[in-house]
N, C-alpha and C. Protein backbone atom coordinates (compact mmCIF):
# COMPACT_ATOMS: atom_id res chain seq x y z
N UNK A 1 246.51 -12.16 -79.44
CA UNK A 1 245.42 -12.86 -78.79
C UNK A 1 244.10 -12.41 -79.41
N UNK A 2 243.29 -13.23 -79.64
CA UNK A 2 241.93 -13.13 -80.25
C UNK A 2 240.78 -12.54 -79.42
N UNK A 3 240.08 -11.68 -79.40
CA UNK A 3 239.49 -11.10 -78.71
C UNK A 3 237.69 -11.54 -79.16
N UNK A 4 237.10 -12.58 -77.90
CA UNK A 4 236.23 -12.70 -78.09
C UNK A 4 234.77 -11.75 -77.60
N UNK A 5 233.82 -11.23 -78.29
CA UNK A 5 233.04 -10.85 -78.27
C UNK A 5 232.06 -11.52 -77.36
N UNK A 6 231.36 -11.11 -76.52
CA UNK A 6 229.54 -11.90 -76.11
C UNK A 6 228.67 -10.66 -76.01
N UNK A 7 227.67 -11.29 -76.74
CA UNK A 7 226.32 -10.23 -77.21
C UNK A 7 225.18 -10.65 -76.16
N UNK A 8 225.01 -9.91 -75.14
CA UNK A 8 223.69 -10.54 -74.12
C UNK A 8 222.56 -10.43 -74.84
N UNK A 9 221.24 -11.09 -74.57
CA UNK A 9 220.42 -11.39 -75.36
C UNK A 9 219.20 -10.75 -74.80
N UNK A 10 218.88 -9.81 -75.42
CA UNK A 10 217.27 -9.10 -74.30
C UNK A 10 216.22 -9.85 -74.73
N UNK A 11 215.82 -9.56 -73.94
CA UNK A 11 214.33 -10.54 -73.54
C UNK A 11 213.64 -10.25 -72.45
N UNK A 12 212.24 -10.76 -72.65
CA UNK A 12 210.93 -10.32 -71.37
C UNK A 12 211.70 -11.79 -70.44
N UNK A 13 211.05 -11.60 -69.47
CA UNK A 13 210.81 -12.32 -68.06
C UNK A 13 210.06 -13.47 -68.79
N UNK A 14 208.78 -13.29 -69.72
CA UNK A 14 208.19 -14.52 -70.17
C UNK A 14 209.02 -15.03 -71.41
N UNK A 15 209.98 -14.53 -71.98
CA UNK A 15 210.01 -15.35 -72.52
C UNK A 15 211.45 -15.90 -72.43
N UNK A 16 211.93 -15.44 -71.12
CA UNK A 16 212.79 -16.63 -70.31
C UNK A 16 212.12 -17.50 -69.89
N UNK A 17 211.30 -17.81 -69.21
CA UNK A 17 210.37 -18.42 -68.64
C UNK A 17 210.21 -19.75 -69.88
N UNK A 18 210.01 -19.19 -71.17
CA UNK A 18 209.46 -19.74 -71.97
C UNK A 18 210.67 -20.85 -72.75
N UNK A 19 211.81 -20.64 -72.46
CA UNK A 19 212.76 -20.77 -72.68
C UNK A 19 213.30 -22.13 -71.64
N UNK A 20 213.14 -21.60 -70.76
CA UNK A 20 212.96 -22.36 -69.36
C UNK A 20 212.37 -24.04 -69.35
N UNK A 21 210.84 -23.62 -70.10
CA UNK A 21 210.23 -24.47 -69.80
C UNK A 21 210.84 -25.41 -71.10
N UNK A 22 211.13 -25.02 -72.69
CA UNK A 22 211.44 -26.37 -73.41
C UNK A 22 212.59 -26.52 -72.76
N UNK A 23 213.33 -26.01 -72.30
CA UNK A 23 214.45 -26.76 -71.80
C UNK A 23 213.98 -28.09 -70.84
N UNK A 24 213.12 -28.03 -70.19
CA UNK A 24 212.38 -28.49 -69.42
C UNK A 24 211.96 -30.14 -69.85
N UNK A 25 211.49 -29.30 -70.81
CA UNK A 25 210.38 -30.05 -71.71
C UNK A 25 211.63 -31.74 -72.76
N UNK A 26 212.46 -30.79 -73.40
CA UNK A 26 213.65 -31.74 -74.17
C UNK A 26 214.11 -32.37 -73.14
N UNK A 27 214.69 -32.09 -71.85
CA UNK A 27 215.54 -32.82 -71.11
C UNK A 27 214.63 -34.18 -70.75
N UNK A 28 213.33 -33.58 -70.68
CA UNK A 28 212.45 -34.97 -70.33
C UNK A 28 212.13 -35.96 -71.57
N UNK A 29 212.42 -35.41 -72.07
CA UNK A 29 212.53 -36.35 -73.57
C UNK A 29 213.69 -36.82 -73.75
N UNK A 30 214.52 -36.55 -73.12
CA UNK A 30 216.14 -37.36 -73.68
C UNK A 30 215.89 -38.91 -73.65
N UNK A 31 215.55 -39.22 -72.10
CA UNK A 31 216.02 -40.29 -71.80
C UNK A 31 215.18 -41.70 -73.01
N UNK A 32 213.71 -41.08 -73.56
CA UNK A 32 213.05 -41.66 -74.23
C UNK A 32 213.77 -41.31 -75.24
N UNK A 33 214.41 -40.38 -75.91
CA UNK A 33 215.12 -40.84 -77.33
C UNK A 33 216.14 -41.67 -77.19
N UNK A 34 216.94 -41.71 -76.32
CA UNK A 34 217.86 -42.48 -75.75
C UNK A 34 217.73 -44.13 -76.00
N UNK A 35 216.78 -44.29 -75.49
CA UNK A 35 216.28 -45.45 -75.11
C UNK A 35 215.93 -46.25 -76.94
N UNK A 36 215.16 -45.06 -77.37
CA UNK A 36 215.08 -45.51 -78.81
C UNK A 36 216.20 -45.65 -79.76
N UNK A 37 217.54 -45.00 -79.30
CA UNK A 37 218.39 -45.78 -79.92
C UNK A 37 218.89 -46.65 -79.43
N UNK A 38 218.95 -46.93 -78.60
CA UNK A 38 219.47 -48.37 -77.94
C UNK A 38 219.18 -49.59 -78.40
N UNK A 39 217.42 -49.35 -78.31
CA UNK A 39 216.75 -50.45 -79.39
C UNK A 39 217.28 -50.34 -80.62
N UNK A 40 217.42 -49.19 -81.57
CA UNK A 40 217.47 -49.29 -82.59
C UNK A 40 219.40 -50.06 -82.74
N UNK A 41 220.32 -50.05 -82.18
CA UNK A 41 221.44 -50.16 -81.70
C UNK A 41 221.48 -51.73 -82.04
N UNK A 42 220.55 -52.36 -81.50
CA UNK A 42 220.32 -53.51 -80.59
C UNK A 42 219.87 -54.67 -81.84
N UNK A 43 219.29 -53.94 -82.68
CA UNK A 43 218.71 -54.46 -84.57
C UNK A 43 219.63 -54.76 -85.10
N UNK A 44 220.81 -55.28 -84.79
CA UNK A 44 222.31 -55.45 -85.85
C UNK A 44 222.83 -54.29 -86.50
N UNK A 45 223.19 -54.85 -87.49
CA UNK A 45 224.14 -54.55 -88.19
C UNK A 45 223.72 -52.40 -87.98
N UNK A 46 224.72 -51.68 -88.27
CA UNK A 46 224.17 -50.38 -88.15
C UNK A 46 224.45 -49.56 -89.40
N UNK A 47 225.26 -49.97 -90.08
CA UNK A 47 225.44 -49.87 -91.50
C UNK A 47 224.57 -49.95 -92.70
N UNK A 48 223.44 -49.95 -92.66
CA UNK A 48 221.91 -50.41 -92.38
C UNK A 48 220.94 -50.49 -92.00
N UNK A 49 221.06 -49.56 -91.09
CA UNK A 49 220.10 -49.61 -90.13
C UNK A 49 219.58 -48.56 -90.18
N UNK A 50 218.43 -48.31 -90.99
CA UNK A 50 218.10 -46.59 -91.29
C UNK A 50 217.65 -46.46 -89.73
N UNK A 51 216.68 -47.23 -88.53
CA UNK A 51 216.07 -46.68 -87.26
C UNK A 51 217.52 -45.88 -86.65
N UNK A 52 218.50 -46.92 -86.76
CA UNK A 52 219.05 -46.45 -85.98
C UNK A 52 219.93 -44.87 -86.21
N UNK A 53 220.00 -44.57 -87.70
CA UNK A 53 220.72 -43.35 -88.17
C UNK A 53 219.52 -42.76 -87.73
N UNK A 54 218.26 -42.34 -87.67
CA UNK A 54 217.35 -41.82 -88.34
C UNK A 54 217.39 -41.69 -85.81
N UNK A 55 217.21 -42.15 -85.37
CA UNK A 55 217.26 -42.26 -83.83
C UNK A 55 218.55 -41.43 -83.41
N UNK A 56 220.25 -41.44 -83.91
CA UNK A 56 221.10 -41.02 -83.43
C UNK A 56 220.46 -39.77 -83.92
N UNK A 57 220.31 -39.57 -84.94
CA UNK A 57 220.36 -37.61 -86.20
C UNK A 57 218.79 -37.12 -84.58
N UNK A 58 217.81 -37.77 -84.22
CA UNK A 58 217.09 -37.07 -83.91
C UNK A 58 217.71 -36.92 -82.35
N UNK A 59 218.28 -37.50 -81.55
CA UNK A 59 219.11 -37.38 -80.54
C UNK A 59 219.86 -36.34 -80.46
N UNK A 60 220.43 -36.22 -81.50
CA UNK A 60 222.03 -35.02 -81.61
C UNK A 60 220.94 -33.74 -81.95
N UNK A 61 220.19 -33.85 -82.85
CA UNK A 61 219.21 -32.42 -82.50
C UNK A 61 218.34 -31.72 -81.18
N UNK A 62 218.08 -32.82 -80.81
CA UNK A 62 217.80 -32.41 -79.36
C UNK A 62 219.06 -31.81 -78.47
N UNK A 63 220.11 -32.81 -78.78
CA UNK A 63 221.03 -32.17 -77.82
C UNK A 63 221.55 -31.13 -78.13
N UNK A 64 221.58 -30.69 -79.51
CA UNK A 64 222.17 -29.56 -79.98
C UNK A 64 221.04 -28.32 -79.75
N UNK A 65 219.66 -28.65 -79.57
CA UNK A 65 218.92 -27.09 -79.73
C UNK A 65 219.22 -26.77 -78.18
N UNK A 66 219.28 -28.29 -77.41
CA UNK A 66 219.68 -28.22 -75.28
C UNK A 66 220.64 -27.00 -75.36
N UNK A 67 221.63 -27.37 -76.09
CA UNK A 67 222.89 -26.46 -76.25
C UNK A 67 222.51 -24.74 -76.54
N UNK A 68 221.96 -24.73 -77.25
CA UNK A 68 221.92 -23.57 -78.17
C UNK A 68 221.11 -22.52 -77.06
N UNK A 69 219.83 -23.40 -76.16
CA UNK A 69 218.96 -22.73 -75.55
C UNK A 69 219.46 -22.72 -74.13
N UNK A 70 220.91 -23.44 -73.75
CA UNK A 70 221.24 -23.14 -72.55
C UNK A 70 222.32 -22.09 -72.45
N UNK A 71 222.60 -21.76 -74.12
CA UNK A 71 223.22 -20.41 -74.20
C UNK A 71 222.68 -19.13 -74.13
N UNK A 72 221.45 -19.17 -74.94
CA UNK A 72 220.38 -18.06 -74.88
C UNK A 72 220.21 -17.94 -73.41
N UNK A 73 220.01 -19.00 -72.30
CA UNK A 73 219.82 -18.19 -71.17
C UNK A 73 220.69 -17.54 -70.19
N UNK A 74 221.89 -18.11 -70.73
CA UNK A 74 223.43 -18.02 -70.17
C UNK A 74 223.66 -16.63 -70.80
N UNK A 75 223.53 -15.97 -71.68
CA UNK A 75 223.56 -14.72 -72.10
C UNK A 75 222.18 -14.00 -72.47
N UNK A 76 221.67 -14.34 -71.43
CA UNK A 76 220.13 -13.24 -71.75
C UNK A 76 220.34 -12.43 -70.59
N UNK A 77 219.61 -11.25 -70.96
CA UNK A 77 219.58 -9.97 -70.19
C UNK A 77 218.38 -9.61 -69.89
N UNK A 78 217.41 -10.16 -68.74
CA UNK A 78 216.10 -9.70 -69.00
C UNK A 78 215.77 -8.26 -68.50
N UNK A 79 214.89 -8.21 -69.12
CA UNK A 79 214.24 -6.38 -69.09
C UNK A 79 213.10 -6.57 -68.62
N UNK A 80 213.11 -5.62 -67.49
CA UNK A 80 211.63 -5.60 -66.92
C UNK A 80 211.18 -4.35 -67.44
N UNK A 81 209.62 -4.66 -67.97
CA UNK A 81 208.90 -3.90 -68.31
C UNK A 81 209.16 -2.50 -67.55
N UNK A 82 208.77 -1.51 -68.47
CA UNK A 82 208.54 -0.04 -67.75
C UNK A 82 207.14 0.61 -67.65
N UNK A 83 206.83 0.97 -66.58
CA UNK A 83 205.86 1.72 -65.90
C UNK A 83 205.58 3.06 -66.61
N UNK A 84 206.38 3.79 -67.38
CA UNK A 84 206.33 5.44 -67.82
C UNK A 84 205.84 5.60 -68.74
N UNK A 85 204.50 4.88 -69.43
CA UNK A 85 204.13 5.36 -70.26
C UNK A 85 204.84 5.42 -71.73
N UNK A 86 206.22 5.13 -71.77
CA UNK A 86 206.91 4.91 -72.67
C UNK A 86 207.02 3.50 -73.47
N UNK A 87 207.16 3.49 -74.43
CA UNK A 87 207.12 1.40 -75.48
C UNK A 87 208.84 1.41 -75.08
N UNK A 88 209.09 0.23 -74.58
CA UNK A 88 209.91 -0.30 -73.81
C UNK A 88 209.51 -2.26 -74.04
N UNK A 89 210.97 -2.81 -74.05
CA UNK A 89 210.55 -4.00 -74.36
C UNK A 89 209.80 -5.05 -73.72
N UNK A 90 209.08 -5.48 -73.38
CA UNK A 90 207.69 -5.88 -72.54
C UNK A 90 206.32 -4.86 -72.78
N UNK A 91 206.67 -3.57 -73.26
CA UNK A 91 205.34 -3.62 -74.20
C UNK A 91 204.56 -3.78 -74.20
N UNK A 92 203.33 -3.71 -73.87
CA UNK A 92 201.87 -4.03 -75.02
C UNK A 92 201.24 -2.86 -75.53
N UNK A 93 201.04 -2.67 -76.77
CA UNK A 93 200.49 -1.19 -77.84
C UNK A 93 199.43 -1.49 -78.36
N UNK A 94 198.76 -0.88 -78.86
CA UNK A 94 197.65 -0.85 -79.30
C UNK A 94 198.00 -0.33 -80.76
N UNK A 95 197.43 -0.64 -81.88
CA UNK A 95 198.32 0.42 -83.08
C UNK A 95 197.08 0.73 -84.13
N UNK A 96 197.64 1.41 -84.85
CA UNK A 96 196.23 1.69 -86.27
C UNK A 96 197.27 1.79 -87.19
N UNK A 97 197.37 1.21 -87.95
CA UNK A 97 198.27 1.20 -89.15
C UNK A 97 196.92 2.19 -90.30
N UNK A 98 198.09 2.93 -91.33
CA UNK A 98 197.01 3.70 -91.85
C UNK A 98 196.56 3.24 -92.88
N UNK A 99 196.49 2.03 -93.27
CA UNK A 99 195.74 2.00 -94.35
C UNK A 99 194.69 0.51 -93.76
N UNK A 100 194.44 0.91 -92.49
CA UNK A 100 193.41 -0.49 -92.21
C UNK A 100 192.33 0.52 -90.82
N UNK A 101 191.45 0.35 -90.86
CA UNK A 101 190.68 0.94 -90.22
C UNK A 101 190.01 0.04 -88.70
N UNK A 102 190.82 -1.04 -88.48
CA UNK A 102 191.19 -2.07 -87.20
C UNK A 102 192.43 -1.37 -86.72
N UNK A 103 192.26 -1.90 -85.06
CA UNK A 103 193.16 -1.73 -83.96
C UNK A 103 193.86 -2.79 -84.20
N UNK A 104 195.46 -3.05 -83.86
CA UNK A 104 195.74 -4.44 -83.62
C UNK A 104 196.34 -4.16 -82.58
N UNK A 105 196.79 -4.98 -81.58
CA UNK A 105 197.45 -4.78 -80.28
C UNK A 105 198.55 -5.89 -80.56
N UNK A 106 200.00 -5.81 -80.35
CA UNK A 106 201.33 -5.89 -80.38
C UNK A 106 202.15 -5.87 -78.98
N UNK A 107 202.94 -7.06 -78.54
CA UNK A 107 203.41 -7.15 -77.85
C UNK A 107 205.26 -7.27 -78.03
N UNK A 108 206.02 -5.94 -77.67
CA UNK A 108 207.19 -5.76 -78.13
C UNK A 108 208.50 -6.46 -77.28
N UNK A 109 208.99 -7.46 -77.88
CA UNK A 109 209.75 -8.52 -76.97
C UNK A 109 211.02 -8.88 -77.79
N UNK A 110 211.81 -9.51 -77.17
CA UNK A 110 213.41 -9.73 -77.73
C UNK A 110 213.24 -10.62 -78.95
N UNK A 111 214.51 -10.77 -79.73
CA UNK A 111 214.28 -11.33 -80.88
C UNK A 111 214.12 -12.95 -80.86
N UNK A 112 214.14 -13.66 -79.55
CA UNK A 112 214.24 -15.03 -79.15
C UNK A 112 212.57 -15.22 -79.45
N UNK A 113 211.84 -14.35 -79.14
CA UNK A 113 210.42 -14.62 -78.52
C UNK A 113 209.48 -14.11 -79.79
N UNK A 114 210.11 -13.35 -80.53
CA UNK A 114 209.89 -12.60 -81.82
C UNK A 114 208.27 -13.82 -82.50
N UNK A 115 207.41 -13.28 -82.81
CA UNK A 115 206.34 -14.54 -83.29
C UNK A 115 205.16 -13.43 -84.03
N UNK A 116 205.17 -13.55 -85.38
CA UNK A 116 203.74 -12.25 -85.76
C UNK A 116 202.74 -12.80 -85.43
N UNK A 117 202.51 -14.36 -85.70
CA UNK A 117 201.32 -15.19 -85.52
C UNK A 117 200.46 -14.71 -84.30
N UNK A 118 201.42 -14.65 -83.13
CA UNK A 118 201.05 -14.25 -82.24
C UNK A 118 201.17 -12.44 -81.62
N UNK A 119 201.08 -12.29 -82.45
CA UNK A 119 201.56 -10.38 -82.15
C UNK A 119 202.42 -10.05 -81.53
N UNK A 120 203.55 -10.79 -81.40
CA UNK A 120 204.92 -10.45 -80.82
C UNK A 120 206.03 -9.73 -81.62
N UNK A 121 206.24 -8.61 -81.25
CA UNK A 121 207.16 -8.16 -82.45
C UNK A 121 208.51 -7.78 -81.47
N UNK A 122 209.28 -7.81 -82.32
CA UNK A 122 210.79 -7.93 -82.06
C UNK A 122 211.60 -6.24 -81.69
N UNK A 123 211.97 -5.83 -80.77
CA UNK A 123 212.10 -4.66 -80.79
C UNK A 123 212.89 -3.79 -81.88
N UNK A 124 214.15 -5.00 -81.66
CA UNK A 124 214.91 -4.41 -83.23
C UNK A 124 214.59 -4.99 -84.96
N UNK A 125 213.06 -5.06 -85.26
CA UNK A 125 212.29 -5.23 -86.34
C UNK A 125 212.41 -3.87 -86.88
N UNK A 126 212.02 -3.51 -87.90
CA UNK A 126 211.49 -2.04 -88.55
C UNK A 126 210.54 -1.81 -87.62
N UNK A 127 209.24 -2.49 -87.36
CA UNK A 127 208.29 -1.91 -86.40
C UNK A 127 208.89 -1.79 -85.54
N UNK A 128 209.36 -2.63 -84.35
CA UNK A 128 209.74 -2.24 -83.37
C UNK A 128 210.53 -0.95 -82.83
N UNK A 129 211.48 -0.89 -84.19
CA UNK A 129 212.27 0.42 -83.78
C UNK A 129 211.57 1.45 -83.92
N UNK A 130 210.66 1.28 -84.55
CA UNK A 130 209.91 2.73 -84.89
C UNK A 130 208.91 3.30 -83.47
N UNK A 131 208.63 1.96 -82.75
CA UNK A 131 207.76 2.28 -81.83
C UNK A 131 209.00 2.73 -80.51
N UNK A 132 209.99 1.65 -80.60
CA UNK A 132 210.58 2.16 -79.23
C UNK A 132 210.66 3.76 -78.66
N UNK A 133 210.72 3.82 -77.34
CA UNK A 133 210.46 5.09 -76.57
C UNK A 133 209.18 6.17 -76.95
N UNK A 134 208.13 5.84 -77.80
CA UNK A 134 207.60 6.51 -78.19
C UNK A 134 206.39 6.49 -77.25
N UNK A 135 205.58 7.06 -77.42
CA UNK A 135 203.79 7.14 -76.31
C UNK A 135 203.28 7.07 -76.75
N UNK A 136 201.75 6.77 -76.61
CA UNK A 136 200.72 7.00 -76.91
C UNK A 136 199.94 7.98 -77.71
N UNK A 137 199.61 8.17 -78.63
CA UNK A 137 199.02 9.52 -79.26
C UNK A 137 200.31 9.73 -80.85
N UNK A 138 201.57 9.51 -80.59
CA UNK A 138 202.41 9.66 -81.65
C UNK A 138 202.13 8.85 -82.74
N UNK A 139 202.66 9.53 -83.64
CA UNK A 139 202.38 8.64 -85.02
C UNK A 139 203.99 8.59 -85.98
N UNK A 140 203.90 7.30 -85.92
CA UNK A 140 205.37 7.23 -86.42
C UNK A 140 205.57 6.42 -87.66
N UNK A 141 206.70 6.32 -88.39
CA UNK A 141 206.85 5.95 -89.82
C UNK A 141 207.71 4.72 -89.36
N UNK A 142 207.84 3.97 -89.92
CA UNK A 142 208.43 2.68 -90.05
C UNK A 142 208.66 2.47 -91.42
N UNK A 143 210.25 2.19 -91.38
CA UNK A 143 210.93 1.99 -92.36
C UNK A 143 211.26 0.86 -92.74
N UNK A 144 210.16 0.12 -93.77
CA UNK A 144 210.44 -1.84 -93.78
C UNK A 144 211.33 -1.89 -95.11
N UNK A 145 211.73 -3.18 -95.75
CA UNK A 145 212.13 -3.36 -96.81
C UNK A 145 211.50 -3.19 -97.57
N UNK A 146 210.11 -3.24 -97.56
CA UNK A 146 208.88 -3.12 -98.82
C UNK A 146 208.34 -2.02 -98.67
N UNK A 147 209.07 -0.87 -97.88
CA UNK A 147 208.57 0.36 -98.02
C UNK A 147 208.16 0.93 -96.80
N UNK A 148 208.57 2.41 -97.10
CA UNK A 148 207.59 2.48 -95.45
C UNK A 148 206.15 3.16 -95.19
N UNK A 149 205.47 3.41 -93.91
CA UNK A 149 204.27 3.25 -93.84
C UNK A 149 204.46 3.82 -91.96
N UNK A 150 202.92 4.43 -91.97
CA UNK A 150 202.43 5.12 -90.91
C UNK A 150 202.25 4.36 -90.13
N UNK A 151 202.31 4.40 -88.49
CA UNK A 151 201.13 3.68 -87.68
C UNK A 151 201.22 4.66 -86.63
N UNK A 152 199.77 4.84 -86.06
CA UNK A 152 199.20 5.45 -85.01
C UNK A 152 199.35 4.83 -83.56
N UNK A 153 199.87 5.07 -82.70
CA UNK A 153 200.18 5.00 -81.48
C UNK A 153 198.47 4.78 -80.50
N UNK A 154 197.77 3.92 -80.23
CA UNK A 154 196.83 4.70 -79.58
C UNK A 154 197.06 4.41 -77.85
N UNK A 155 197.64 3.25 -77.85
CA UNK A 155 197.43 2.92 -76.09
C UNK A 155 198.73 2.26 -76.19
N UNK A 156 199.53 2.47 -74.93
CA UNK A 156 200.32 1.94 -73.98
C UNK A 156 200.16 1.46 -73.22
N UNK A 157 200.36 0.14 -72.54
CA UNK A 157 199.80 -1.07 -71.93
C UNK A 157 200.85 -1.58 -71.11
């Protein structure tokens, strides 16, 4: 007998939430893609019919990311932030990387929610691991693919 594996998925509270809401968001869009293939359905022949390939392919992606993101919540594990002064996933840090003489502030969250654009970093990233359980005041090395490099701990949030 084959022994299946399930990997729960950590994550903040927001960004179940966040998760939540496109689900939200696609399901209210079905019925309008729906509808657009019907029309497109409705144009003859379909063998031919680029609307209508081009309407089913964007349908089945919707339904397939529905899928994908009603698994992520079906196996997410959320983590509530910790109170102790310790980087824990929910997070917010303050950092000094050493070769820039700016603060940046970093918010440490599961790999679903993962975004640099937005200063979200992933706990199990090179940064992230380097920061987990650590405090304020420590200065720790992070080990990336392009090498590694210092950053200064200044605030826990």
């Amino acid at each position: 007998m084959k022994k299946i594996m399930v990997y729960f998925q950590k994550m903040t509270p927001e960004g179940y939430q966040e998760i939540e809401a496109e689900i939200k968001r696609l399901k209210k869009d079905r019925p309008r893609r729906i509808k657009i293939l019907q029309e497109a359905r409705s144009m003859g022949d379909l063998s031919e019919n680029s609307e209508y390939t081009t309407a089913k392919q964007e349908l089945g992606h919707l339904q397939s990311r529905l899928r994908y993101l009603d698994k992520q919540l079906k196996y997410a594990e959320i983590i509530e932030q910790k109170t102790d002064g310790t980087i824990d996933l929910g997070s917010e840090v303050e950092l000094k990387f050493e070769d820039d003489d700016e603060a940046e502030n970093y918010k440490i969250v599961g790999r679903m929610e993962a975004d640099l654009a937005k200063n979200k970093v992933s706990f199990d990233s090179p940064l992230g691991q380097a920061l987990m359980k650590q405090t304020a005041g420590a200065v720790v090395t992070v080990e990336a693919p392009a090498g590694s490099y210092q950053v200064k701990i200044l605030a826990v949030k």
